[in-house]
Each structure stands twice: as structure tokens, then as C-alpha cells.
C-alpha atoms as a PDB file:
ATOM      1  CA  UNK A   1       5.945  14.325  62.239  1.00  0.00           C
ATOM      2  CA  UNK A   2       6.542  12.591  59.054  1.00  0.00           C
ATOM      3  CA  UNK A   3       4.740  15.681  57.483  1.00  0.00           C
ATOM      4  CA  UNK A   4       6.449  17.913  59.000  1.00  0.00           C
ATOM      5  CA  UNK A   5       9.223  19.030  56.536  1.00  0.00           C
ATOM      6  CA  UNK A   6       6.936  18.414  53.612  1.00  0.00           C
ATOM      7  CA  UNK A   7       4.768  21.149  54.864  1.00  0.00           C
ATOM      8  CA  UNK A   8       7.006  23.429  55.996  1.00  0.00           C
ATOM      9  CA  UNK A   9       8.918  22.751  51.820  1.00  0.00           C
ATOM     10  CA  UNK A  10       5.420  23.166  50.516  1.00  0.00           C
ATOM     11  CA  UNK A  11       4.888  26.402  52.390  1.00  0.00           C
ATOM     12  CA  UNK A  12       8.540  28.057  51.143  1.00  0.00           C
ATOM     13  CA  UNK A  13       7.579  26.732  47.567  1.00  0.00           C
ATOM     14  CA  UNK A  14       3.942  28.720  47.311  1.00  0.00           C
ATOM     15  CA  UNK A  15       5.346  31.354  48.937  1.00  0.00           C
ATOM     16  CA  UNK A  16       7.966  32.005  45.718  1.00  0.00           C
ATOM     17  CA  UNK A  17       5.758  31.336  43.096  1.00  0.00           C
ATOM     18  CA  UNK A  18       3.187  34.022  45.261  1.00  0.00           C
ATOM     19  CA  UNK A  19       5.651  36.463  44.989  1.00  0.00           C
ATOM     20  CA  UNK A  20       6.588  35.611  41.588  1.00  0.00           C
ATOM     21  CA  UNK A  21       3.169  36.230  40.427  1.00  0.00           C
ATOM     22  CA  UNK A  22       2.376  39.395  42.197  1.00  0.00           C
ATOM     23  CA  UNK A  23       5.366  40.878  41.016  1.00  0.00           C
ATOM     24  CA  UNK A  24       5.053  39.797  37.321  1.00  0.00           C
ATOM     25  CA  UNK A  25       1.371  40.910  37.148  1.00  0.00           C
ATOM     26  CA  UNK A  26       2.640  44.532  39.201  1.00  0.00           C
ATOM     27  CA  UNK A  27       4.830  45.578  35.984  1.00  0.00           C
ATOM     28  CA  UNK A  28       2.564  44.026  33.776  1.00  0.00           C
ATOM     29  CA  UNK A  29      -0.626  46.209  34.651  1.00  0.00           C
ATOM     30  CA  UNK A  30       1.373  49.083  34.552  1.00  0.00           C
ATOM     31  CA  UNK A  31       3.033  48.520  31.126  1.00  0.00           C
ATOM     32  CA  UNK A  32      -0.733  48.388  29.773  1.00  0.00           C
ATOM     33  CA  UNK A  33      -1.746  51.370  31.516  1.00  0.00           C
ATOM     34  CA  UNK A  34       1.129  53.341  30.065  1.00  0.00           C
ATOM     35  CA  UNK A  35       0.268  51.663  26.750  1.00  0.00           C
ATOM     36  CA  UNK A  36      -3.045  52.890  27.075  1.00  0.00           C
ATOM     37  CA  UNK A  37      -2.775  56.520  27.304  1.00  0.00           C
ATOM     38  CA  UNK A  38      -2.494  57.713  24.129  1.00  0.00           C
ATOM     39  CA  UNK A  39      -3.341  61.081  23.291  1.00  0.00           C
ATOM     40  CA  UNK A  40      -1.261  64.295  24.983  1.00  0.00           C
ATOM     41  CA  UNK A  41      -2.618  67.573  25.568  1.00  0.00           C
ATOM     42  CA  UNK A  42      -0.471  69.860  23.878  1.00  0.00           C
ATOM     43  CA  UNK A  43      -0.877  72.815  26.434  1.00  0.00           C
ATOM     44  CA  UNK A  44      -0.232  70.916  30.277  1.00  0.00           C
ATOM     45  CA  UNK A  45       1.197  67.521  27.907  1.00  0.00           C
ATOM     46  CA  UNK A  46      -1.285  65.334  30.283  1.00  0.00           C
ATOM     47  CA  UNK A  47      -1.705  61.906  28.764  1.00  0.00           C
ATOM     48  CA  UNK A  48      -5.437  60.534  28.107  1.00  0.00           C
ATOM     49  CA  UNK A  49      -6.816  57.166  26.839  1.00  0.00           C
ATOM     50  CA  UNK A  50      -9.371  58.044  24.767  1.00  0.00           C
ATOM     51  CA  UNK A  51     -10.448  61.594  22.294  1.00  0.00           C
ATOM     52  CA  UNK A  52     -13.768  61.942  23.890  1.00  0.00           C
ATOM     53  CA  UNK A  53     -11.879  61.960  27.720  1.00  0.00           C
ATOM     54  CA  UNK A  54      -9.515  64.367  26.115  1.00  0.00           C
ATOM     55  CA  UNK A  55     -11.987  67.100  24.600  1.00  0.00           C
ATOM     56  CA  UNK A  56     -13.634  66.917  27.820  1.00  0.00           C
ATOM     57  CA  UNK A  57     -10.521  67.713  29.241  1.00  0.00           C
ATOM     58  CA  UNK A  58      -9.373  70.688  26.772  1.00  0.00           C
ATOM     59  CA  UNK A  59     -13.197  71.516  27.359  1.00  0.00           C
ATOM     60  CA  UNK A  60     -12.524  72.062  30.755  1.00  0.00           C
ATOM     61  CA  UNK A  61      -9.084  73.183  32.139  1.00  0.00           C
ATOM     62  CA  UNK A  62      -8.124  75.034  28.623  1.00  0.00           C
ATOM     63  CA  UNK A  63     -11.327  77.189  28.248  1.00  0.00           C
ATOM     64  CA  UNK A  64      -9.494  80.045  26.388  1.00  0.00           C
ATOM     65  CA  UNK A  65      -6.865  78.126  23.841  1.00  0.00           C
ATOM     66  CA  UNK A  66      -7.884  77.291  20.698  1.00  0.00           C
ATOM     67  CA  UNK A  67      -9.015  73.683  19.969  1.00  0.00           C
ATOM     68  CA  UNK A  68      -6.705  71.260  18.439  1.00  0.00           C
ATOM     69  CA  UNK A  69      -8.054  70.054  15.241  1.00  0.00           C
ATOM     70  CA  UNK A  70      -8.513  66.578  16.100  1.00  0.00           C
ATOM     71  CA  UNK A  71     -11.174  67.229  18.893  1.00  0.00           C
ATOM     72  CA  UNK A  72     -12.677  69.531  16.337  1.00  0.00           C
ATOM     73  CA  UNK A  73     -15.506  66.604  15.314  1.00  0.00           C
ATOM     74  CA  UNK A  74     -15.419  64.574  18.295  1.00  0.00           C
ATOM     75  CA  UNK A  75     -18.273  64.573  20.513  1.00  0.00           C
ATOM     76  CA  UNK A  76     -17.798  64.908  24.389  1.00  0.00           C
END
């Protein structure tokens, strides 16, 4: 059982650094998704990543309002 203790050492000390990790990369994912999401419709102020998801969007759920400017030239 000379092993013994080394093991059970080995085990507590991947277990941290596991837990470590997931946590770290957790926060980290989200910070970039929140990064990500840049333009806001002004009329429900939902967030979207990108002007062709957004037109879509305004396309969509805001049928009667008048189109903001900047979605004027993009194409869906």
C-alpha cells in the first residue's frame, strides 16, 4: 500500500485543478457571449450579434414600425 496515499493526493489534486478549470472557462464563455451581442432593437431592446440576424428580426416581430436606418441597406 505504498501507493496508497499517493493516489488518493493525486486524486484530491486533479480534482481542484478540474474544478478550477470548469469554473474559469464557465465565466469566461459567458463574458464572450455578452461581448458578442452587439446591436439592440430599439422597440423590445433584444440584443443580437450580427445586422443581418437583427433585420431579420425587425423583419419579423416589428412588421408595422418603421425601419431603423442602419438595417436600411443590409441584406437579410
Amino acid at each position: 500500500m505504498a501507493r496508497g496515499q499517493q493516489k488518493i493526493q493525486s486524486r484530491q489534486k486533479n480534482a481542484k485543478a478540474a474544478a478550477a478549470k470548469k469554473k474559469g472557462a464557465a465565466a469566461d464563455q459567458k463574458t464572450a457571449a455578452k461581448a458578442a451581442l452587439v446591436h439592440t432593437c430599439p422597440v423590445c431592446r433584444t440584443q443580437m450579434p450580427d445586422p443581418k440576424t437583427f433585420k431579420q428580426h425587425f423583419e419579423s416581430k416589428h412588421p408595422k414600425s418603421p425601419m431603423p436606418p442602419e438595417l436600411v441597406d443590409v441584406e437579410a
